[in-house]
Protein backbone atom coordinates (compact mmCIF):
# COMPACT_ATOMS: atom_id res chain seq x y z
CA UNK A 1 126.13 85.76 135.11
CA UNK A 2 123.85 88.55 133.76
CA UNK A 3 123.43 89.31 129.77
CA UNK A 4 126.03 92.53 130.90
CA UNK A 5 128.55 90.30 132.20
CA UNK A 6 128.48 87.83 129.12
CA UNK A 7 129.52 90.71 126.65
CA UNK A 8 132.07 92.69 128.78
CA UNK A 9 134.74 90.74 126.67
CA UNK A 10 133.02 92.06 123.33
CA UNK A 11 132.47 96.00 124.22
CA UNK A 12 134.88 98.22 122.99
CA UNK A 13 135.77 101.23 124.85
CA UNK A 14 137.64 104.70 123.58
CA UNK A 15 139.49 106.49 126.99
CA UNK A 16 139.69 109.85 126.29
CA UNK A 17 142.19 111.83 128.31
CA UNK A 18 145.22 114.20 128.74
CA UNK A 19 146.73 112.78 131.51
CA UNK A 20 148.48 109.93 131.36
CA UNK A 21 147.69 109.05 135.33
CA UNK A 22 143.74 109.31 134.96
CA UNK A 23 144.33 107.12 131.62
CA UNK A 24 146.00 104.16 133.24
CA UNK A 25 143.67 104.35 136.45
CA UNK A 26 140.98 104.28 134.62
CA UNK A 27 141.74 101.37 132.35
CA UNK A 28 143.24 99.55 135.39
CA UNK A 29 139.78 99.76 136.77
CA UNK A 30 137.54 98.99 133.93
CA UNK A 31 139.88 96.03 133.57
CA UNK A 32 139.12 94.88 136.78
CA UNK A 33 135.75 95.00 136.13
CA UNK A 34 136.12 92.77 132.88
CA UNK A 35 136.61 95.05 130.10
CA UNK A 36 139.48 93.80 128.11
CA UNK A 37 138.35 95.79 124.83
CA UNK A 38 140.00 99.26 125.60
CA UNK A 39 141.85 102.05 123.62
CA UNK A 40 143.53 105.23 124.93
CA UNK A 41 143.31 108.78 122.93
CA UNK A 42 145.41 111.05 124.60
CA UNK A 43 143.46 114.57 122.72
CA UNK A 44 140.24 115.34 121.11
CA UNK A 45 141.61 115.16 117.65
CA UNK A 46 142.75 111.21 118.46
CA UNK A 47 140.02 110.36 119.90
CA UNK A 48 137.79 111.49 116.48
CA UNK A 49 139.90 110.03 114.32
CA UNK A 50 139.62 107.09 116.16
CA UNK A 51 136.20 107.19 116.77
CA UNK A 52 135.37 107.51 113.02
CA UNK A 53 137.89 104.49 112.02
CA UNK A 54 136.34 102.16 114.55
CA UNK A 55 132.79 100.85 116.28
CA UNK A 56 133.18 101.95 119.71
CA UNK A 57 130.01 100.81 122.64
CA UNK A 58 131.29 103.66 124.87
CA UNK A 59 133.68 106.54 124.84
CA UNK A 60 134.66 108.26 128.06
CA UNK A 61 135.71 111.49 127.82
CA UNK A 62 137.42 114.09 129.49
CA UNK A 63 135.51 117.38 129.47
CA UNK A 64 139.04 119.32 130.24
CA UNK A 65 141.56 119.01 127.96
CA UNK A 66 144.20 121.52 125.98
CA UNK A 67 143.78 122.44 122.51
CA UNK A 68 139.96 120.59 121.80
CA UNK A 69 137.56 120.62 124.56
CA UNK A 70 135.51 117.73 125.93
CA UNK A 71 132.70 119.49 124.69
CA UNK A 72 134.12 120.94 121.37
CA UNK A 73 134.46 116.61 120.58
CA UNK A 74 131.29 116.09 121.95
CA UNK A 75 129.46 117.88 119.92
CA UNK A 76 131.59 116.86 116.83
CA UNK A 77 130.35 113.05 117.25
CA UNK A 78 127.09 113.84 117.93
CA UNK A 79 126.72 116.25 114.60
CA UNK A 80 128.64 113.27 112.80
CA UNK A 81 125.82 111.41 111.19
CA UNK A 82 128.27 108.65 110.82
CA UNK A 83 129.43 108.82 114.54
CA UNK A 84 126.30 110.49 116.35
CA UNK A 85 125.03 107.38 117.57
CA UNK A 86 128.05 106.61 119.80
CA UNK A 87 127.52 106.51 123.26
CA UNK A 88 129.54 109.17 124.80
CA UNK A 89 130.04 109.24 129.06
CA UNK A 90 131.75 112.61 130.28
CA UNK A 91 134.42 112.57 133.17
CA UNK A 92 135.86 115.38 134.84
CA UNK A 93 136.88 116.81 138.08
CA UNK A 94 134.42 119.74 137.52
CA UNK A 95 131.54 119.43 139.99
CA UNK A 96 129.51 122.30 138.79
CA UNK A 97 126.09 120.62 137.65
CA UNK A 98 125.87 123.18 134.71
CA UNK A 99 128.89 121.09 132.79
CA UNK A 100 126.81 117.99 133.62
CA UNK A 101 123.23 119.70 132.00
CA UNK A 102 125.35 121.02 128.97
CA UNK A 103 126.95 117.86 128.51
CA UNK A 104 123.56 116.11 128.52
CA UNK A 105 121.64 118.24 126.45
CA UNK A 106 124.45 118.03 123.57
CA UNK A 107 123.63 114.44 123.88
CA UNK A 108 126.05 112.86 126.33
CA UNK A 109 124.46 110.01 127.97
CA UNK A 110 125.93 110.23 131.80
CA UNK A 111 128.43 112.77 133.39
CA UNK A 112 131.10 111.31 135.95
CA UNK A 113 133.23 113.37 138.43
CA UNK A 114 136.58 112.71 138.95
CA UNK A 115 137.88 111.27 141.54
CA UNK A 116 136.42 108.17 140.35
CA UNK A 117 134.63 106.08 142.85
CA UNK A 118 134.99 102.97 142.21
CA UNK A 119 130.78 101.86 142.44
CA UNK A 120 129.91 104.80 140.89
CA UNK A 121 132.18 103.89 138.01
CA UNK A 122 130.87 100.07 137.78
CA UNK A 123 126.88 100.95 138.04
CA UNK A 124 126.88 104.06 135.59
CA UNK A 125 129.68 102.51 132.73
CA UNK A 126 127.41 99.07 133.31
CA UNK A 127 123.99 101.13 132.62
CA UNK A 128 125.39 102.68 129.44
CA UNK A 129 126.19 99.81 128.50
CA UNK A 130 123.39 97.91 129.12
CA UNK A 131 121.09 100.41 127.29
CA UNK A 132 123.60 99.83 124.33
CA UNK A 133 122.72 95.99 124.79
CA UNK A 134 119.29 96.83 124.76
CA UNK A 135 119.25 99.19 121.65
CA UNK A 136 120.92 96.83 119.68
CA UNK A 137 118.67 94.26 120.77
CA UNK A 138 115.59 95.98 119.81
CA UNK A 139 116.93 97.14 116.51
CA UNK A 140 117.32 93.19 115.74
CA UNK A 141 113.50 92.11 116.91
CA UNK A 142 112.14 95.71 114.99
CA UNK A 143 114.06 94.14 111.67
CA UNK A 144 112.79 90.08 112.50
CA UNK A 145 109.06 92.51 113.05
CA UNK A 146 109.22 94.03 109.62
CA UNK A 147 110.65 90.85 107.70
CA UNK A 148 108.05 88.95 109.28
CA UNK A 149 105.81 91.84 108.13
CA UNK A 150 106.59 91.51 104.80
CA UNK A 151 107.09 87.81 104.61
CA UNK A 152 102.91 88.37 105.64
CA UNK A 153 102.33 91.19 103.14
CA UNK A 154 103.78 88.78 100.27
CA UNK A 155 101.11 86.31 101.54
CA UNK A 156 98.23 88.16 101.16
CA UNK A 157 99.22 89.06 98.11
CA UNK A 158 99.53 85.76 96.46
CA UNK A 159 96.41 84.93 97.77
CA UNK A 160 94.04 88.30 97.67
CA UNK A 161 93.60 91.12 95.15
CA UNK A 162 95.22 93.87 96.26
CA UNK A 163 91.92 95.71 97.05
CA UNK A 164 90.81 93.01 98.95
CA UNK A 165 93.67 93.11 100.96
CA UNK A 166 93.10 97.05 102.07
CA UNK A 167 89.59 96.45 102.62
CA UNK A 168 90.71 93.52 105.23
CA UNK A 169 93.13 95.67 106.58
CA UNK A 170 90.50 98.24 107.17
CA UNK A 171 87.52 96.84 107.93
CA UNK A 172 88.41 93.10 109.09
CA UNK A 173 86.08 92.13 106.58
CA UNK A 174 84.99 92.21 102.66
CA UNK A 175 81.56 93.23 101.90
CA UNK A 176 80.27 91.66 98.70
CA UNK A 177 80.57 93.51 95.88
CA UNK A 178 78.54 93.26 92.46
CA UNK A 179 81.28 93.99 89.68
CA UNK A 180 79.93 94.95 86.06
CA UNK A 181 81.09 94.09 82.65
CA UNK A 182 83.59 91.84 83.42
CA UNK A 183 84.95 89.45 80.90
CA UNK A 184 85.83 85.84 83.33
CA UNK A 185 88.37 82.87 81.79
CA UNK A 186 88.81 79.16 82.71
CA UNK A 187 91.83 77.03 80.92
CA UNK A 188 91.08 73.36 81.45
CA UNK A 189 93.32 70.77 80.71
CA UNK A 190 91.56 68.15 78.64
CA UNK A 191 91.70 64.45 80.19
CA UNK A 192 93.77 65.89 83.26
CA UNK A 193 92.61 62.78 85.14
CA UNK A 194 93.47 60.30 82.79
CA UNK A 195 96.88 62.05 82.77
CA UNK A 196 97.38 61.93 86.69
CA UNK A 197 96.51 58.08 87.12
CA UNK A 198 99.30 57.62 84.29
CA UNK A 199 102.14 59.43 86.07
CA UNK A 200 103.65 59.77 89.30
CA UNK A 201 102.69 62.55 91.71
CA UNK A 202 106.09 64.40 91.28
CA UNK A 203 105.81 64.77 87.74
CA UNK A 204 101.78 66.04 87.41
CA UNK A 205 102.74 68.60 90.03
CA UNK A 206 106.29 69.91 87.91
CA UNK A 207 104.20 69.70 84.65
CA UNK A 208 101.15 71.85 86.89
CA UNK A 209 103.41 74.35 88.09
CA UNK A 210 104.92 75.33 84.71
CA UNK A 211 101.35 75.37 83.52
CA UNK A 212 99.73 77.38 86.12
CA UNK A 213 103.19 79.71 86.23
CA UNK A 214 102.53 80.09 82.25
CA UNK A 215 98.64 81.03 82.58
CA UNK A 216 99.87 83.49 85.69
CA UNK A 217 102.76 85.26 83.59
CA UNK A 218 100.35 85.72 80.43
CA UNK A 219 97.63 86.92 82.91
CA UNK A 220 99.50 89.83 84.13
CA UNK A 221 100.90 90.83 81.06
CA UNK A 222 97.33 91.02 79.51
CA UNK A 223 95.48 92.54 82.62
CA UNK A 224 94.22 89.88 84.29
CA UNK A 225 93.43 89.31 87.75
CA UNK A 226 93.98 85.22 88.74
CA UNK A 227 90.94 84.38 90.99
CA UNK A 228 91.98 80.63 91.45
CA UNK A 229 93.11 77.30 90.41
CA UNK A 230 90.57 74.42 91.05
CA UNK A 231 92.31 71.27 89.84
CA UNK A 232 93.51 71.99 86.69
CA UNK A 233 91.80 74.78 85.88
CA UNK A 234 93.12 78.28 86.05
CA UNK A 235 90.42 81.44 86.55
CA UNK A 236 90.88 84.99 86.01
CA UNK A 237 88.83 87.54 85.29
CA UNK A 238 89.45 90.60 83.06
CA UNK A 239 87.94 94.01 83.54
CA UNK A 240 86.89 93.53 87.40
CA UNK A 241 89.69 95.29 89.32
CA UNK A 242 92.07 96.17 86.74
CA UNK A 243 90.75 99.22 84.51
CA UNK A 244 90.55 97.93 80.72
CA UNK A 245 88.93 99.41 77.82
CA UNK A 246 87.89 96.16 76.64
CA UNK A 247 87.74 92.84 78.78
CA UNK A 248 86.98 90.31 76.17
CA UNK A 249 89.68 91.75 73.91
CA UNK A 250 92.45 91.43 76.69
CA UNK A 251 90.72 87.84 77.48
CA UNK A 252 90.58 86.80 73.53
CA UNK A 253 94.57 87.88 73.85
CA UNK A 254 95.41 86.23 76.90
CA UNK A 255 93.66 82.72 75.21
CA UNK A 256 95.47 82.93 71.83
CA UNK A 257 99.00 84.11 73.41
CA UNK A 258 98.39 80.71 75.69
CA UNK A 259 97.71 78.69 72.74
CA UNK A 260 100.69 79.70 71.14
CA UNK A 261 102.85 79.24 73.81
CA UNK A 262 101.84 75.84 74.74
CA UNK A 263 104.66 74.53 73.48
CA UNK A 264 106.47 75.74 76.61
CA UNK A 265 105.22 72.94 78.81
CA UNK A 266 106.68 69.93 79.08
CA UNK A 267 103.72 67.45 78.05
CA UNK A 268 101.43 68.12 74.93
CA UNK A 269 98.43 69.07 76.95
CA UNK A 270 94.94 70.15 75.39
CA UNK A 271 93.98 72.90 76.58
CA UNK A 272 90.43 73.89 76.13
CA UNK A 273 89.62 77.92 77.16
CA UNK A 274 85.88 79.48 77.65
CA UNK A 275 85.41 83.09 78.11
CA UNK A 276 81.99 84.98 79.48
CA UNK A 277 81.11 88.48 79.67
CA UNK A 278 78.80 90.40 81.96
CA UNK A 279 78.58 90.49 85.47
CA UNK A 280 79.67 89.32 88.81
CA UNK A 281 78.98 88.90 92.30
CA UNK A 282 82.74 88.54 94.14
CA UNK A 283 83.15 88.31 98.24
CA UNK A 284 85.30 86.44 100.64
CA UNK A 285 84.18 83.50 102.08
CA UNK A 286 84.49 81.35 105.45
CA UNK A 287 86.10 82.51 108.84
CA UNK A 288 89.11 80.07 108.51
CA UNK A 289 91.34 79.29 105.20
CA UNK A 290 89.73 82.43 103.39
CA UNK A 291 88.25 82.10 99.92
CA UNK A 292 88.63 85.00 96.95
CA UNK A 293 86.11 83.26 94.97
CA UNK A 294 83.09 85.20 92.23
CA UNK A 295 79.37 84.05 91.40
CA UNK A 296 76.64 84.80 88.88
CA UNK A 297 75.71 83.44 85.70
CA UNK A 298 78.60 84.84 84.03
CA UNK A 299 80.40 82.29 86.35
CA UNK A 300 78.30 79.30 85.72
């Protein structure tokens, strides 16, 4: 069985008539064909209020009816914004092509002429249909594209500056760059290793995280851009991407805000902070697992 003939059961279909006779024929025949999902609207008024109440697939409607043409609630859905996406098929016994090229260009999707035949009936309600399927299955891998997308985006920026990110983007690359007056911190945790070989694994990475997550939320709130975390060190620089009057000043802030807030962490850690000023050489290293990483004396 085709995708089509899994979901006949599940699409819902709006009849749209005046005449009781076409109504049950046509049902009678849809049913036969599977469709169990079917209403009846007996004018055009009906059929929009229904139409506006529910989630039709397809409507079929009857371009010649009393009181509210075919066309007059054509052109009501499709100026609906809440209702203009709803597939509309016209029927009627009118074989003039001109109804069948209006009826199209107000945005009908097929045009069927009465008698039905019974074929013509199964291949062009199936195609709608199917190009419903379709939509709706395109509008599910576009949103799994763009959360994928982002989930990406929010990747790059945990581990890139944000200008080296565009200049990826761009180029595929990051030419070196030598950056000027810029003020660069390390926070080292004093006898780190002689803490790890006392406690377990689980408990030097919980008491790391709330560290690192401490130097990170400081960092931002003084202007500083994190370059990295070797070990237990945390490096950021000051001055190099983020405009600042004066880099040392927002470092010196950063270091005594830290020392103050120490207390935050679980274990009594020493934490010893140096701070250089001057300039630096910062690029992107390897071809696989990319590097963010800065050079120069001010580095060293």
């Amino acid at each position: 069985m085709d995708e089509l003939g899994q979901n006949k059961k599940d699409f819902s279909i709006l009849l749209v008539d005046d005449n009781d006779d076409n109504l049950f024929t046509l049902g009678h025949r849809l049913q036969r064909e599977g469709y169990t999902n079917i209403q009846n609207a007996k004018n055009g008024s009906e059929a929009l209020s229904k139409i506006v109440n529910n989630s039709f697939d397809l409507v079929l409607l009857d371009l010649m009816m009393p009181d509210m043409s075919g066309k007059d609630v054509l052109e009501n859905i499709k100026s609906n914004p809440e209702t203009f996406q709803t597939m509309v098929m016209m029927i009627s016994g009118d074989s003039r092509i001109e109804s069948a090229i209006d009826c199209i260009k107000l945005g009908a999707e097929d045009f069927l002429q009465k008698p039905f035949n019974a074929d013509l009936l199964r291949a062009r309600v199936g195609s709608c249909l199917k190009k419903k399927l379709y939509a709706e299955q395109e509008a599910i891998y576009k949103e799994k594209i763009e959360y994928e997308r982002l989930q990406y985006k929010q990747l790059l920026d945990a581990i890139f500056p944000q200008k080296i990110i565009s200049e990826l983007a761009e180029h595929k690359t990051v030419k070196p760059c030598l950056y000027k007056n810029v003020a660069v911190i390390f926070v080292d945790v004093f006898e780190f290793t002689l803490y790890c070989s006392k406690n377990s694994p689980e408990e030097v990475f919980k008491n790391m995280q709330i560290y690192i997550n401490l130097c990170e939320q400081l960092g931002y709130q003084h202007h500083l851009e994190k370059i990295k975390t070797i070990g237990d060190c945390f490096m950021a620089t000051s001055g190099m991407f983020i405009p600042t009057e004066n880099p040392v000043l927002d470092a010196i802030r950063f270091s005594l805000d830290l020392l103050a807030k120490k207390n935050q962490l679980e274990v009594n850690w020493d934490l010893h902070i140096g701070i250089a000023y001057g300039d630096v050489i910062a690029g992107v290293v390897g071809h696989s697992k990319y590097l963010f990483d800065i050079w120069g004396d001010t580095v060293n």
